[in-house]
Protein backbone atom coordinates (compact mmCIF):
# COMPACT_ATOMS: atom_id res chain seq x y z
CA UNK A 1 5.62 15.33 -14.41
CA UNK A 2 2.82 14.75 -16.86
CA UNK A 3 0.73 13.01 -15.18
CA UNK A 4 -0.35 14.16 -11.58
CA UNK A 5 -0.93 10.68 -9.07
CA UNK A 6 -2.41 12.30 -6.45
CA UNK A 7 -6.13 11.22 -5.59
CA UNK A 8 -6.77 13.95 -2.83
CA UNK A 9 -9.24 11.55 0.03
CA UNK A 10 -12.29 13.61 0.68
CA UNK A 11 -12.84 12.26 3.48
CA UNK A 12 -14.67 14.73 5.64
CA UNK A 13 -18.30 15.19 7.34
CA UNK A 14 -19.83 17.45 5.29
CA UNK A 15 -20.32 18.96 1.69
CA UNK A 16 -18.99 22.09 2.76
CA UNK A 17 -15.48 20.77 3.85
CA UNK A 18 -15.07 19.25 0.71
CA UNK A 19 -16.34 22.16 -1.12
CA UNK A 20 -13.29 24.47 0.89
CA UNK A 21 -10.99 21.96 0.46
CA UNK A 22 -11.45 21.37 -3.39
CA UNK A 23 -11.09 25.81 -3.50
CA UNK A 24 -8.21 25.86 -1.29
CA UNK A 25 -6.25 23.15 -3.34
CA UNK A 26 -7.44 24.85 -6.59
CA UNK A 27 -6.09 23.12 -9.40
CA UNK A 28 -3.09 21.90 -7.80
CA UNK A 29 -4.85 18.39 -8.30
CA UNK A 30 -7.92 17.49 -10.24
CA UNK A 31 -8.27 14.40 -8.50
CA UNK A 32 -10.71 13.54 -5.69
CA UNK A 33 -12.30 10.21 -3.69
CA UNK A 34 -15.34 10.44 -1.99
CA UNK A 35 -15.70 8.08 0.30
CA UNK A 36 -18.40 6.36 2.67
CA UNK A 37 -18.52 9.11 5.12
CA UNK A 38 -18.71 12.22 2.18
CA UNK A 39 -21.28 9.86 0.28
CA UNK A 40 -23.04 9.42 2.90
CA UNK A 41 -23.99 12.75 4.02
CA UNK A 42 -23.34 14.75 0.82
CA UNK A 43 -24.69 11.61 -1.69
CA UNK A 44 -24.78 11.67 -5.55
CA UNK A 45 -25.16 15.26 -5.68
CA UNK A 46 -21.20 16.37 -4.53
CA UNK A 47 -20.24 13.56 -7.09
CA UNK A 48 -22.44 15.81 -9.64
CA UNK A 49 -20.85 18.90 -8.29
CA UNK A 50 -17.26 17.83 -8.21
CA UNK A 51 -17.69 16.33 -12.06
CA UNK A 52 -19.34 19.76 -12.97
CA UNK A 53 -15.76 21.27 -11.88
CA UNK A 54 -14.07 19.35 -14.29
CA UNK A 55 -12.67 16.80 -11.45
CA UNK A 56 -11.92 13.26 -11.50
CA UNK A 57 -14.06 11.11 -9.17
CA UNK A 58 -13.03 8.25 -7.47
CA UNK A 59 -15.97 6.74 -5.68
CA UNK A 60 -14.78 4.81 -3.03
CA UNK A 61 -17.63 2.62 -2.04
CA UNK A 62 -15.83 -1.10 -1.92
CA UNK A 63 -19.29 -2.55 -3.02
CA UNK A 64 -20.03 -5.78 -1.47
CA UNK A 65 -23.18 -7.63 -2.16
CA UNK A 66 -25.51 -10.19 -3.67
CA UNK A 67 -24.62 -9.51 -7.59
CA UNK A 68 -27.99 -8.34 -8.93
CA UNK A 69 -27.40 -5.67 -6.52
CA UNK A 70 -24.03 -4.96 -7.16
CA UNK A 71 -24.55 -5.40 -10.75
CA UNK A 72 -27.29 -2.33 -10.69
CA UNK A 73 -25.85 -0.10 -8.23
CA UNK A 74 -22.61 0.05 -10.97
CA UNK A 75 -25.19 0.30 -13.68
CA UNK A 76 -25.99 3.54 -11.92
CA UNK A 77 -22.94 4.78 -10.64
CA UNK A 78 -21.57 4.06 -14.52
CA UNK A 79 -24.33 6.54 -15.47
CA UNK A 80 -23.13 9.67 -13.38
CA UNK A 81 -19.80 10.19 -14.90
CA UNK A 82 -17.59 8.80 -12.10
CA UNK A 83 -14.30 7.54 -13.09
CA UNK A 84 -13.26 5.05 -10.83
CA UNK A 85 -15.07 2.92 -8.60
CA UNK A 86 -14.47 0.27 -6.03
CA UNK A 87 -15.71 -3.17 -5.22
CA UNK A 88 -14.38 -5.87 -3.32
CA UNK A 89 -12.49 -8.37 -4.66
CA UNK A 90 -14.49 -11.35 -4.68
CA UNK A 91 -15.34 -12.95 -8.09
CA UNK A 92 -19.20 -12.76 -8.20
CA UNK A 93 -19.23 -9.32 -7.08
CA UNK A 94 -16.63 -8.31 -9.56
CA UNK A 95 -18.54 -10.32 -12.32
CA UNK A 96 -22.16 -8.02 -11.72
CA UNK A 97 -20.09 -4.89 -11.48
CA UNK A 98 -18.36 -5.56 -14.97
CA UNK A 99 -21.57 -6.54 -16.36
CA UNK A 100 -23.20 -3.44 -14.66
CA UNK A 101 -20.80 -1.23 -16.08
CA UNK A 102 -21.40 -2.62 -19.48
CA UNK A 103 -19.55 -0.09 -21.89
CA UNK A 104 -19.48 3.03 -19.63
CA UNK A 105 -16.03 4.37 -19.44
CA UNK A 106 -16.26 3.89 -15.71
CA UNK A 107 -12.86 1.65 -14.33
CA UNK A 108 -13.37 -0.59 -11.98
CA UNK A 109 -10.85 -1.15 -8.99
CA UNK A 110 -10.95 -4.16 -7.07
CA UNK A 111 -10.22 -4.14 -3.42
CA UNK A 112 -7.73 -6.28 -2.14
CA UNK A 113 -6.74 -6.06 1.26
CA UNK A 114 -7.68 -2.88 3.49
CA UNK A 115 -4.39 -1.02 4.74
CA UNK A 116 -5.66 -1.26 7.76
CA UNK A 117 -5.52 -4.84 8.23
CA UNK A 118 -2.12 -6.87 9.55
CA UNK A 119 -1.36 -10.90 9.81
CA UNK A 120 -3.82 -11.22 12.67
CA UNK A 121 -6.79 -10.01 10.96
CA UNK A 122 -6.87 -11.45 7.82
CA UNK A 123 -6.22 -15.08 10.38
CA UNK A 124 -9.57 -14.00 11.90
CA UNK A 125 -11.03 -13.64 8.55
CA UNK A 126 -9.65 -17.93 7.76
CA UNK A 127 -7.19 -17.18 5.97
CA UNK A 128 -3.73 -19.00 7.08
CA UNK A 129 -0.76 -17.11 5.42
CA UNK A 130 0.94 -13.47 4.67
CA UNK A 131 -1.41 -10.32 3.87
CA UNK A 132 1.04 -10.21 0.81
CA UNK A 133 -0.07 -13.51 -0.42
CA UNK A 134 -3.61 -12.72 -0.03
CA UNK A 135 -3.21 -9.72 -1.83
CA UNK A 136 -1.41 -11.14 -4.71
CA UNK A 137 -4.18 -14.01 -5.14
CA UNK A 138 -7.17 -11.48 -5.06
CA UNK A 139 -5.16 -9.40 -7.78
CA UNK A 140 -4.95 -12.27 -10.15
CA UNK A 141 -8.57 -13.06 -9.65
CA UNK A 142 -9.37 -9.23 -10.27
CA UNK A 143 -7.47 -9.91 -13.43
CA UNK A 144 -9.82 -12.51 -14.48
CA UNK A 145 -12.55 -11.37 -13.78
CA UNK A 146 -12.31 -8.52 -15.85
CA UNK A 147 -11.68 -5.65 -13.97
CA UNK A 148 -9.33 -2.61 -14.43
CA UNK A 149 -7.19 -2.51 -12.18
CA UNK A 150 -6.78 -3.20 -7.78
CA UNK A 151 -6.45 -1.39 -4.80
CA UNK A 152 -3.64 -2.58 -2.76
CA UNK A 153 -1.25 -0.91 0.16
CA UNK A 154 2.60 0.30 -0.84
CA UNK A 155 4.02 -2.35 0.53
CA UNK A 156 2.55 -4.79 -1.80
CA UNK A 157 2.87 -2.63 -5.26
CA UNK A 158 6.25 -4.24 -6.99
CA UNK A 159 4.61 -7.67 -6.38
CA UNK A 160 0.89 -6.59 -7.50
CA UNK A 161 2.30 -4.86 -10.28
CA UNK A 162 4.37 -7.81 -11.68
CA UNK A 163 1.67 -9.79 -11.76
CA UNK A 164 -1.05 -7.34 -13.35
CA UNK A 165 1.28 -6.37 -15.86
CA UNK A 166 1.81 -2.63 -17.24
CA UNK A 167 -1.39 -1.46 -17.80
CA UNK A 168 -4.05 -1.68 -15.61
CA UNK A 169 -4.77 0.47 -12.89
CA UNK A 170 -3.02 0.35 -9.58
CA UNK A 171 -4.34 2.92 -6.67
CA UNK A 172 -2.37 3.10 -3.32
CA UNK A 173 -3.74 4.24 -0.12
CA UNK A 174 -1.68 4.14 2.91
CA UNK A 175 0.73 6.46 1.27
CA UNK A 176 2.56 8.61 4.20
CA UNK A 177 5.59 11.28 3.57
CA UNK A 178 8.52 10.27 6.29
CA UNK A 179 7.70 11.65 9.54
CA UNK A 180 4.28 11.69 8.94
CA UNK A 181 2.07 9.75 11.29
CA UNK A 182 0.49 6.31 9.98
CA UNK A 183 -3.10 7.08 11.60
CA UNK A 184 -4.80 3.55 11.40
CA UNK A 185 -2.98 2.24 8.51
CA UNK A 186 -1.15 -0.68 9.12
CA UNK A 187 0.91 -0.91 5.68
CA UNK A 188 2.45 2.51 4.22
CA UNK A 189 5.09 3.56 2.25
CA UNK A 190 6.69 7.44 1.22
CA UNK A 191 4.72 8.57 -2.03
CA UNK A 192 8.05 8.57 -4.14
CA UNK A 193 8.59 4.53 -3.16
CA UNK A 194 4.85 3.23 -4.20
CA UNK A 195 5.42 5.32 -7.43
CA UNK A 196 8.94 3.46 -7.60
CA UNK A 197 6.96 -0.10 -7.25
CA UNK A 198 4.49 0.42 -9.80
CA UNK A 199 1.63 2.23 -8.06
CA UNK A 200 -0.41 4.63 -10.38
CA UNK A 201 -2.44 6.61 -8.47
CA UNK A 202 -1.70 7.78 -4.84
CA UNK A 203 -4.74 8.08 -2.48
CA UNK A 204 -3.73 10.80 0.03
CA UNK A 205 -6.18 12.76 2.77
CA UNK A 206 -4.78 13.46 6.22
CA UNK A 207 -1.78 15.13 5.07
CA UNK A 208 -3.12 17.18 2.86
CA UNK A 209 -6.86 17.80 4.19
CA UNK A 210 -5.64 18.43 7.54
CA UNK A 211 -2.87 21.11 7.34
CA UNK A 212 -3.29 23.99 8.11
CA UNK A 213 -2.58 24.75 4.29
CA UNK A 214 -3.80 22.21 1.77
CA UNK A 215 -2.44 23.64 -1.21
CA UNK A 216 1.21 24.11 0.14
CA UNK A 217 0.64 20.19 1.25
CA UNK A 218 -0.26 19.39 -2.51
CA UNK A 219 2.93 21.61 -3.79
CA UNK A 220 5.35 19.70 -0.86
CA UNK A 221 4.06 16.45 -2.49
CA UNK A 222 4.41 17.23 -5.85
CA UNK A 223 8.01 18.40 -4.91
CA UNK A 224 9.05 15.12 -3.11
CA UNK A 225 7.76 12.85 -6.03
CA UNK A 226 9.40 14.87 -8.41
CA UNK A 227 10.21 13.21 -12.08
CA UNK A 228 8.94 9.61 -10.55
CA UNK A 229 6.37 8.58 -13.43
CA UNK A 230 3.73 6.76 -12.14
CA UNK A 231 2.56 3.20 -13.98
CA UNK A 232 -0.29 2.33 -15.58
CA UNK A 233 -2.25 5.69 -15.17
CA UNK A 234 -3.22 5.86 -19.35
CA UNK A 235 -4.64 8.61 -20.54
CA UNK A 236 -7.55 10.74 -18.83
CA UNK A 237 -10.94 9.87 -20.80
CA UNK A 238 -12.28 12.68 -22.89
C-alpha cells in the first residue's frame, strides 16, 4: 500500500499517554488526531511536539462559532503547521474558516453528522428524515462552501463520495474491525469496507490505543486492509 489511511485517535488524558503511544506505534503510522480531551490538557504545545516528529496532525476541534471567531481561531491553527482541521458543517462557519485559512496548506474537513448520533437524535435536533440524507446535504454544502473535504461515518462513504467527487478529502471515524466492540458509535463499518466506499483516511483509537500492544494493533490493521487503496488521500504536503 502506498499510502497508509490510518489516523491513529489520540484520544487520551494526558501528554504523556500520547507521548507512549506515538513511541510504542513507532513509525508504523505517521498519522495522529488530537482531539478535545488531548487539546485540552496538553494544548498547542503536543501539536508542536507531534509536528516536530515529523507527524501528521489532525486537529479535531469541530469548531463551531460566531465567524469572526471561527475565522481567527483557523487563522491561528493555519499558522502551527497542522494538517487537517475540523469545523462543523454549517455554511457561515465554514465560510470564516476558509477565509481564516487563507493560503495556508491547512485542509479543512467539514463535520457532518457525529457517529454517534442515530434517527432519533438528529429528530431532536428538527430535522425530519434519514441521518444519510442529512449527511449527504451537509456534504454538498461543504462542497460549496469551499472546503476540502467532510467527515462522515462508514456507512455513509459510497454516497458522500459520489457526490464530492474523487478528490477531496473523506475521513471516517466509526471504523471497527469485526468483533470489535462499537463503544458509543452508532454507525461503523470494518476498515477494509469504508476504504471500499470511498473513505480516505480512517480515524481509529480504541483498538489500537487500548491493546495491550499498539503496534501489533497497527500491523493487524494494516494486514486486514491489505492492497485496498484508499480515495482521495493526494499527496502528503512537503
Amino acid at each position: 500500500m502506498s499510502h497508509n489511511p490510518i489516523i491513529i485517535a489520540l484520544d487520551v488524558e494526558t501528554a504523556a499517554e500520547a507521548r507512549t503511544l506515538v513511541k510504542q506505534i513507532g513509525d508504523r503510522a505517521g498519522f495522529y488526531k488530537v482531539g478535545l480531551e488531548l487539546f485540552a490538557t496538553a494544548g498547542p504545545e503536543m501539536v508542536r511536539e507531534l509536528i516536530g516528529q515529523g507527524k501528521d496532525v489532525f486537529l479535531d476541534l469541530k469548531m463551531y462559532d460566531i465567524p469572526e471567531t471561527v475565522k481567527r481561531a483557523a487563522a491561528q491553527v493555519a499558522r502551527t503547521g497542522v494538517r487537517f482541521l475540523t469545523v462543523h458543517a454549517v455554511g457561515s462557519v465554514m465560510h470564516a474558516a476558509v477565509e481564516g485559512r487563507a493560503g495556508a496548506g491547512l485542509k479543512l474537513l467539514a463535520v457532518t453528522v457525529l457517529t454517534s448520533l442515530g434517527r432519533a437524535d438528529v429528530e431532536e435536533q428538527g430535522f425530519r428524515g434519514e441521518v444519510a440524507e442529512l449527511v449527504e446535504q451537509r456534504a454538498r454544502l461543504a462542497m460549496g462552501c469551499g472546503m476540502d473535504g467532510v467527515v462522515a461515518s462508514p456507512l455513509e462513504a459510497a454516497a458522500v463520495r459520489g457526490i464530492v467527487g474523487p478528490a477531496p478529502i473523506l475521513v471516517t471515524p466509526g471504523v471497527r474491525s469485526a468483533g470489535v466492540g462499537h463503544g458509543d458509535q452508532k454507525r461503523v463499518a470494518t476498515p477494509a469496507q469504508a476504504l471500499r466506499d470511498g473513505a480516505s483516511y480512517l480515524v481509529i483509537g480504541r483498538q489500537i490505543t487500548r491493546d495491550a500492544d499498539p503496534a501489533a494493533a497497527v500491523d493487524r490493521l494494516l494486514e486486514e486492509i491489505g492492497e485496498v487503496q484508499p480515495c482521495g488521500a493526494g499527496p502528503r504536503p512537503a
